[in-house]
C-alpha atoms as a PDB file:
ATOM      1  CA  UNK A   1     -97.468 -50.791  -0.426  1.00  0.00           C
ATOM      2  CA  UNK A   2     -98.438 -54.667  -0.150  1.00  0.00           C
ATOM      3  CA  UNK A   3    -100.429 -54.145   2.401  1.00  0.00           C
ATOM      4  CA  UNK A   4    -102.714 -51.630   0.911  1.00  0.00           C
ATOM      5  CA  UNK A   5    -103.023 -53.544  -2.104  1.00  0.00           C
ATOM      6  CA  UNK A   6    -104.239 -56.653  -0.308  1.00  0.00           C
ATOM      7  CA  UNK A   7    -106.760 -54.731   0.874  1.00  0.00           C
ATOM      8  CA  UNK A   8    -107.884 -53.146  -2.217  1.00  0.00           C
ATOM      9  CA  UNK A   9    -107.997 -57.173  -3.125  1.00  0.00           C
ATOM     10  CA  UNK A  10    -109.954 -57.620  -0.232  1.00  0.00           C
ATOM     11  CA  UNK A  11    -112.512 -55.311  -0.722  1.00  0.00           C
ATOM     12  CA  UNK A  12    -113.198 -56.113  -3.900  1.00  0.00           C
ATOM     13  CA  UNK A  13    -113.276 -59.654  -3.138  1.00  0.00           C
ATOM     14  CA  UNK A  14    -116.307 -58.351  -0.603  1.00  0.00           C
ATOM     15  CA  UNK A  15    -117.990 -57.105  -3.397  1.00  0.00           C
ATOM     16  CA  UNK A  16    -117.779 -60.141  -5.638  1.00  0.00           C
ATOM     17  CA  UNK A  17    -119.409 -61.938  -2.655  1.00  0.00           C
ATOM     18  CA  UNK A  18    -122.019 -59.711  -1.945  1.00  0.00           C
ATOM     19  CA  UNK A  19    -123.498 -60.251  -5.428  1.00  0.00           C
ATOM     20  CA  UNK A  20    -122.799 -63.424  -5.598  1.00  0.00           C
ATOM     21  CA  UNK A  21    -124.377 -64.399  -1.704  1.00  0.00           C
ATOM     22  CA  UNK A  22    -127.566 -62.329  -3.064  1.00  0.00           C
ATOM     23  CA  UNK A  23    -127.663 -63.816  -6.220  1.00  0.00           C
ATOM     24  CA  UNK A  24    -127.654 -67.214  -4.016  1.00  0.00           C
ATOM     25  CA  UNK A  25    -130.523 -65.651  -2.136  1.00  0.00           C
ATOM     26  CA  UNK A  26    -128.060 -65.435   1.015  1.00  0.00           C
ATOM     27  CA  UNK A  27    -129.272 -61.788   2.360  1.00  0.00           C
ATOM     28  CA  UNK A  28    -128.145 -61.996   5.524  1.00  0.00           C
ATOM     29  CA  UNK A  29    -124.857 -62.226   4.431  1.00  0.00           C
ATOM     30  CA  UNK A  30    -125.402 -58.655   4.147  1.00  0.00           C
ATOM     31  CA  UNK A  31    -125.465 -58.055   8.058  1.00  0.00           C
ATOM     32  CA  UNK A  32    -121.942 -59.313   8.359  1.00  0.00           C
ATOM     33  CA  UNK A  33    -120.595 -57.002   5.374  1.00  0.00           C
ATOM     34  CA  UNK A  34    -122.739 -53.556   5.733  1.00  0.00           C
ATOM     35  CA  UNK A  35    -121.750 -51.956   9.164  1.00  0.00           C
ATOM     36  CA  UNK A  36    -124.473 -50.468  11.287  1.00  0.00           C
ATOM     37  CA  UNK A  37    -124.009 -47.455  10.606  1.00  0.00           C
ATOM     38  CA  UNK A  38    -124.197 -47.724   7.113  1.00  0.00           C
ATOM     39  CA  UNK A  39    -125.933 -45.685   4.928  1.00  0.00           C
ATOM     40  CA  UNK A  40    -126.947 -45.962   1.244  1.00  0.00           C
ATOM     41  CA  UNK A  41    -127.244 -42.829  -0.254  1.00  0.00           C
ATOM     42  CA  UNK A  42    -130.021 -42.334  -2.764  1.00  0.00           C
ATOM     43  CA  UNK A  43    -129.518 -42.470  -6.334  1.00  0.00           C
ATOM     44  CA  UNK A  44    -132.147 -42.869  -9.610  1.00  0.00           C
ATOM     45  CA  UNK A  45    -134.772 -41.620  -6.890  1.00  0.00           C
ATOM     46  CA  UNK A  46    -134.641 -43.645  -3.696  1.00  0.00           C
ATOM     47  CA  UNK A  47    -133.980 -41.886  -0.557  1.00  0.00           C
ATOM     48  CA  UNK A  48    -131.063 -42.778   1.412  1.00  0.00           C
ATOM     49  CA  UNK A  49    -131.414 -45.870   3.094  1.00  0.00           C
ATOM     50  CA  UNK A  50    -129.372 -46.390   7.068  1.00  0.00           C
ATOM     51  CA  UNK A  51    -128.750 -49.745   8.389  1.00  0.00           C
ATOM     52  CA  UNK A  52    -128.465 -53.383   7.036  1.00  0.00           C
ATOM     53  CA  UNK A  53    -132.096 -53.593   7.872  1.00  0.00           C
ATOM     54  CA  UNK A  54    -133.330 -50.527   5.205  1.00  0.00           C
ATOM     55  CA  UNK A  55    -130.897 -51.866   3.053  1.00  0.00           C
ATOM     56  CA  UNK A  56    -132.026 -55.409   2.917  1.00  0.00           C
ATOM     57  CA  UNK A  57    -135.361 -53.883   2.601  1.00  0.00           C
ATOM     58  CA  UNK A  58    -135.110 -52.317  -0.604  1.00  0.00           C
ATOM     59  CA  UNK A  59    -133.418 -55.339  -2.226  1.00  0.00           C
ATOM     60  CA  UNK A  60    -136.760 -57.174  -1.084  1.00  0.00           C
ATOM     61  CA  UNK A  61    -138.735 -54.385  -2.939  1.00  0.00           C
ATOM     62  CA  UNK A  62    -136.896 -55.602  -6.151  1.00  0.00           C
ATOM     63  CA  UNK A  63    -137.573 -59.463  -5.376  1.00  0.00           C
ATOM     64  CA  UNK A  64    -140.958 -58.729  -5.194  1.00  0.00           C
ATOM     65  CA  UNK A  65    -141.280 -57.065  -8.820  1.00  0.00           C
ATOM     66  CA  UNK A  66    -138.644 -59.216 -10.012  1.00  0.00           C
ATOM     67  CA  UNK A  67    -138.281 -62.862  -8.054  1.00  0.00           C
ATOM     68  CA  UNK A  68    -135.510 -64.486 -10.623  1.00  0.00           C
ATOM     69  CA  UNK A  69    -133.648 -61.146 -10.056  1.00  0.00           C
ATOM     70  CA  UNK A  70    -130.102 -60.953 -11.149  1.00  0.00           C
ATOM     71  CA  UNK A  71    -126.913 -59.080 -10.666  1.00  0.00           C
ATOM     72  CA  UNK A  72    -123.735 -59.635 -13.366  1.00  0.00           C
ATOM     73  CA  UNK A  73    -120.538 -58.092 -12.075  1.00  0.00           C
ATOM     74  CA  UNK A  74    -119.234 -56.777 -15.470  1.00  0.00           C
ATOM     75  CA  UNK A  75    -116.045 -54.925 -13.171  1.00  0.00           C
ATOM     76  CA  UNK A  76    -115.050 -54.075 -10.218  1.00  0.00           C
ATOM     77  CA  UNK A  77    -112.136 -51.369  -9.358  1.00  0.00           C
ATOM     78  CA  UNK A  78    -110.986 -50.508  -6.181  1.00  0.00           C
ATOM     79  CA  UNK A  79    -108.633 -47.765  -4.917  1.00  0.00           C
ATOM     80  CA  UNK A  80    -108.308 -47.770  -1.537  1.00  0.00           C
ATOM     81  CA  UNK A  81    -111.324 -47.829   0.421  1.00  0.00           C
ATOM     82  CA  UNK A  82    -113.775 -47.363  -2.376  1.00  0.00           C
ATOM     83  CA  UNK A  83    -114.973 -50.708  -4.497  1.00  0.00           C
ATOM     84  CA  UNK A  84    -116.442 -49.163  -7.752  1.00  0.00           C
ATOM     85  CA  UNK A  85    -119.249 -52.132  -9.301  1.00  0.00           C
ATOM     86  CA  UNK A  86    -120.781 -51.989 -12.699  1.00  0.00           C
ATOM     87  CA  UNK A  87    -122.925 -54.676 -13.826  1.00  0.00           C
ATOM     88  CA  UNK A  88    -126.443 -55.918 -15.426  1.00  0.00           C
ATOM     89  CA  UNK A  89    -129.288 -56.654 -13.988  1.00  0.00           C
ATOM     90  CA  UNK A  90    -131.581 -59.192 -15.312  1.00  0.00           C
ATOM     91  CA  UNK A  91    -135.346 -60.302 -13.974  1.00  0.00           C
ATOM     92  CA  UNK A  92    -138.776 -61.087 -15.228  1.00  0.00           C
ATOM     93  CA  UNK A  93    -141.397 -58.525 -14.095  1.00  0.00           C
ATOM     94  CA  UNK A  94    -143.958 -60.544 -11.846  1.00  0.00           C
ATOM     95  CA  UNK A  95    -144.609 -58.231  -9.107  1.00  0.00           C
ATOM     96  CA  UNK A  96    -145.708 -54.563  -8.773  1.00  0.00           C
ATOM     97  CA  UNK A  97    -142.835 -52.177  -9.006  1.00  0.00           C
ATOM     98  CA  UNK A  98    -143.543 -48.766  -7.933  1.00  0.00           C
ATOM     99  CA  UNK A  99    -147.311 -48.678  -9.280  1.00  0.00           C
ATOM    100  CA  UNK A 100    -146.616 -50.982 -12.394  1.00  0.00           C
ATOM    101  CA  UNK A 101    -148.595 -54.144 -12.602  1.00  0.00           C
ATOM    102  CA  UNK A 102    -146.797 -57.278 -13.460  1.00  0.00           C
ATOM    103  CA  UNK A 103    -146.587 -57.335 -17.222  1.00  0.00           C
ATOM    104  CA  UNK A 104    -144.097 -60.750 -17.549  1.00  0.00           C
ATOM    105  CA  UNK A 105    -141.574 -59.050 -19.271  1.00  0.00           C
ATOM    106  CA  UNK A 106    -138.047 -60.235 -19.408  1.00  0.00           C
ATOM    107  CA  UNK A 107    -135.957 -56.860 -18.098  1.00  0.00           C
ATOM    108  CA  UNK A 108    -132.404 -56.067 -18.228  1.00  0.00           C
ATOM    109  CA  UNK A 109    -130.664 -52.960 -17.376  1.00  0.00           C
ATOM    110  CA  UNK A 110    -127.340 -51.290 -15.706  1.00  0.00           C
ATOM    111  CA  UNK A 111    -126.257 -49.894 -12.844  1.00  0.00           C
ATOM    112  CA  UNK A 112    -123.080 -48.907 -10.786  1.00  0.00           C
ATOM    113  CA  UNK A 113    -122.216 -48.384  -7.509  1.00  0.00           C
ATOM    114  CA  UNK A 114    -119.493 -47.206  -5.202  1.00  0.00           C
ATOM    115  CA  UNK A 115    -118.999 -48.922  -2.454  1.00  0.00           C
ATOM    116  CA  UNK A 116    -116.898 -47.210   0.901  1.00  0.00           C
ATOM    117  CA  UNK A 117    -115.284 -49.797   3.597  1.00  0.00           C
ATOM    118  CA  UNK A 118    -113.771 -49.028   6.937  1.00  0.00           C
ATOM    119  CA  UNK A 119    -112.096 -51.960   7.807  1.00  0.00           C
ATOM    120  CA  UNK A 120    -113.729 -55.273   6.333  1.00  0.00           C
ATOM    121  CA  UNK A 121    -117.551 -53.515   6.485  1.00  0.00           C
ATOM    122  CA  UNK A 122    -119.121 -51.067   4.082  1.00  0.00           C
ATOM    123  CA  UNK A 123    -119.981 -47.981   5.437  1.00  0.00           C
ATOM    124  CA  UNK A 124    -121.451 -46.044   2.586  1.00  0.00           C
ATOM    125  CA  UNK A 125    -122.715 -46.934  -0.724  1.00  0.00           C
ATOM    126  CA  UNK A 126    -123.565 -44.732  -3.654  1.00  0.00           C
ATOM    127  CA  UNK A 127    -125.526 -45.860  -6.759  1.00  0.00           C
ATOM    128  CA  UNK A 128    -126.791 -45.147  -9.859  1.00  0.00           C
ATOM    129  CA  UNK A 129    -128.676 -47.369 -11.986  1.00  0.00           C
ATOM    130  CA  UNK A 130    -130.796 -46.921 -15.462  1.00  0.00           C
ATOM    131  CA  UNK A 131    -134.355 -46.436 -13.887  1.00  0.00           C
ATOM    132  CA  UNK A 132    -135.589 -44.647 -16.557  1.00  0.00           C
ATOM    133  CA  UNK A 133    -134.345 -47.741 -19.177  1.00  0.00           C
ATOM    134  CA  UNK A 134    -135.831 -50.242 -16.524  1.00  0.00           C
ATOM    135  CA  UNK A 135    -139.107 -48.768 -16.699  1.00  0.00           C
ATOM    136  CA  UNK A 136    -139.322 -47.934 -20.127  1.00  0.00           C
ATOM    137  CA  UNK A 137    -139.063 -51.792 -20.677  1.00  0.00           C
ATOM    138  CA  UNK A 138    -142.167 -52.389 -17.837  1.00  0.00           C
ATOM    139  CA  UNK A 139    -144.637 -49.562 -18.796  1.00  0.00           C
ATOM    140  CA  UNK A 140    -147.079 -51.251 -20.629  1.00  0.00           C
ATOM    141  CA  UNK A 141    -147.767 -50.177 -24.601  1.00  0.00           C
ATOM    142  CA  UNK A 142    -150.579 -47.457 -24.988  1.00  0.00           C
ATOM    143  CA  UNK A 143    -152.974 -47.037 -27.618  1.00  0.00           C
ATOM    144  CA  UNK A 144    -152.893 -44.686 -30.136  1.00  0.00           C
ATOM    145  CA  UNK A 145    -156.554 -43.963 -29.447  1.00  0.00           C
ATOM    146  CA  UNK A 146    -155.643 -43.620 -25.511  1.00  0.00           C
ATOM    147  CA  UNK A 147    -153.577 -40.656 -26.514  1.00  0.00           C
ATOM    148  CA  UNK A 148    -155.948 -39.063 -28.870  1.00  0.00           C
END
């Protein structure tokens, strides 16, 4: 029983350090901790992503629209291989994001995401965060007389 409880400890321990090495700007932290043949399954419309390398990709995508990005950990659960996250994520808008221009807003929204290890690496990670919220808060105001 210890032993499966250090390594629920473990894992989440991973976790914390994964948002915290990113959060540092430390990406390649993620090649030691995502296996390679790990996959990211799409969630809030991104297709599913295999390798460190896709992986790291996408997280560029978001520095890009959102340089000062960052990730809170509000909790973490674990339960034997699977790390559950939830958290906030905070940036200011200064880059195009999927066909938005920079508008300089402050953003913040939530997300979760399960995270799968075999052994000390993740092997699969399924997320869900509020896209719809996030780009609510980017999509600049229209004009009444642009909908008329």
């Amino acid at each position: 029983m210890g032993l499966a409880i250090d390594r629920v400890a473990s894992n989440k321990a991973s976790i914390q350090r994964l948002y915290d090495e990113t959060n540092a700007g430390n990406y390649d932290f993620l090649d030691q901790l995502l296996a390679p043949d790990f996959v990211s399954y799409g969630g809030a419309g991104f297709q599913d992503l295999h390798g460190p390398a896709a992986f790291k990709e996408l997280t560029m995508t978001f520095l890009t629209s959102f340089p000062d990005l960052y990730f809170k950990v509000e909790s973490i659960i674990g339960e034997g291989d699977d790390v559950l996250v939830w958290g906030t994520l905070s940036g200011t808008h200064q880059g195009d994001f999927y066909g938005v221009a920079p508008t300089g807003t402050k953003v913040a929204w939530t997300g979760c995401a399960i995270f799968r290890f075999r052994g000390d690496q993740v092997v699969a990670r399924w997320q869900e965060f509020d896209a719809l919220g996030l780009m609510a808060q980017i999509q600049p105001p229209t004009s009444p007389a642009a909908s008329a």
